[in-house]
Protein backbone atom coordinates (compact mmCIF):
# COMPACT_ATOMS: atom_id res chain seq x y z
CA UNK A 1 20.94 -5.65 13.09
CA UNK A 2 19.77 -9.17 12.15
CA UNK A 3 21.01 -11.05 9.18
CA UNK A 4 19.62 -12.91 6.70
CA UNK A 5 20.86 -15.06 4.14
CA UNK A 6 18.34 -15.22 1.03
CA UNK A 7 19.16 -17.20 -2.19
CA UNK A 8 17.87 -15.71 -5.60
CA UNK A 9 17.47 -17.26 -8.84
CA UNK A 10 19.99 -15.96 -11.23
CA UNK A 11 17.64 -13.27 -13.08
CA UNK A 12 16.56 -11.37 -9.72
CA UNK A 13 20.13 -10.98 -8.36
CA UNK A 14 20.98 -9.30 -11.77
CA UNK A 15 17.61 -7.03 -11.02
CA UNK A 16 18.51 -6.39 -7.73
CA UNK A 17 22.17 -5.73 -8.77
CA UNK A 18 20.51 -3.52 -11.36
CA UNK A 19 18.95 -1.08 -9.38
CA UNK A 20 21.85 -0.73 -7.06
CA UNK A 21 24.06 0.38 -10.26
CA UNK A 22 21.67 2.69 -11.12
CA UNK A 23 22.18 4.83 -7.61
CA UNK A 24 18.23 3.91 -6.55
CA UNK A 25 19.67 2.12 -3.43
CA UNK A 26 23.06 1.91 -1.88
CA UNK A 27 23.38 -1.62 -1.40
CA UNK A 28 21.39 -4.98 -2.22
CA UNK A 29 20.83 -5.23 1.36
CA UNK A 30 19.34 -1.63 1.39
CA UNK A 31 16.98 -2.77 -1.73
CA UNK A 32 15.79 -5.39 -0.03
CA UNK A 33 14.99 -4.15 3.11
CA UNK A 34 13.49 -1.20 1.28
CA UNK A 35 10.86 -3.83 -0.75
CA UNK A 36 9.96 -5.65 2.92
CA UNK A 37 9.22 -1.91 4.25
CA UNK A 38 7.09 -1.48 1.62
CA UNK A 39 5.44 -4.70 1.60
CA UNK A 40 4.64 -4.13 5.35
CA UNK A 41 3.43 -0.46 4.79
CA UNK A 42 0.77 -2.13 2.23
CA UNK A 43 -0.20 -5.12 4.65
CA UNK A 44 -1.12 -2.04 6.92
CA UNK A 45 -2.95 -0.23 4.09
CA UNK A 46 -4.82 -3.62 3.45
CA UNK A 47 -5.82 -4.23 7.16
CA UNK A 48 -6.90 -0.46 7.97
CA UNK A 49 -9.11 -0.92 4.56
CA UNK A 50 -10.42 -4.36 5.99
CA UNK A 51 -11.30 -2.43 9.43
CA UNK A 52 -13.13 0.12 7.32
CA UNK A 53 -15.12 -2.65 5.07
CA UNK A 54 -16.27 -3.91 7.94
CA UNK A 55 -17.13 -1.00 9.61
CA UNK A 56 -19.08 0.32 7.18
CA UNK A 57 -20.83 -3.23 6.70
CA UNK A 58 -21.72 -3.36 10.04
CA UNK A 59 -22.96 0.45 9.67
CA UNK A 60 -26.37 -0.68 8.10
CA UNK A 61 -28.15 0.08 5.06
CA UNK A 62 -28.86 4.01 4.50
CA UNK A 63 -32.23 5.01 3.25
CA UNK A 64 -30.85 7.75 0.91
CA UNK A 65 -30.48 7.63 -2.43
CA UNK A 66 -26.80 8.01 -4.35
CA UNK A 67 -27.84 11.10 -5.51
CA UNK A 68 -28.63 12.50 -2.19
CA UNK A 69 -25.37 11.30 -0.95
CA UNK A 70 -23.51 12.75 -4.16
CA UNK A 71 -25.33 16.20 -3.54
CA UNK A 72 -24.14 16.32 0.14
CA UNK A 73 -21.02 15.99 -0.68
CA UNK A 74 -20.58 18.33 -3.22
CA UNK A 75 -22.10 20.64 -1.07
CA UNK A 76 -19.22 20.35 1.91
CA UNK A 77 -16.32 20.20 -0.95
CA UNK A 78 -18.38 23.49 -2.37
CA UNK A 79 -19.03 22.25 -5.79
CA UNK A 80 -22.35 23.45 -7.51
């Protein structure tokens, strides 16, 4: 495994510290690479979203109305 060597301003090392003494994570190293998984899992969240914009921009403009579009949908989920 790869290390890293990140300085912290005073008040973040006590949070990080923090959560370790509470039992959330094992280590401050575990924290950490537990907040860069999750920043990575919402980059992907944010690109897939992007992909979607775009696909549905490049989709066209429907001619049916939001209430047509509402009642279809209801109708596959089975709601009156």
């Amino acid at each position: 495994m790869a290390q890293m060597n990140v300085s912290l301003p005073e008040a973040l090392k006590t949070w990080a510290e923090t959560r370790v003494a509470e039992g959330r994570y094992s280590s401050t190293s575990d924290y950490v690479r537990d907040l860069v998984r999750r920043d990575q899992e919402a980059e992907e969240k944010v690109q897939r979203l992007r992909v979607m914009i775009e696909e549905g921009l490049a989709s066209g403009i429907s001619d049916r109305t939001i209430e047509d579009i509402i009642a279809d949908r209801r109708k596959r989920d089975g709601v009156a």
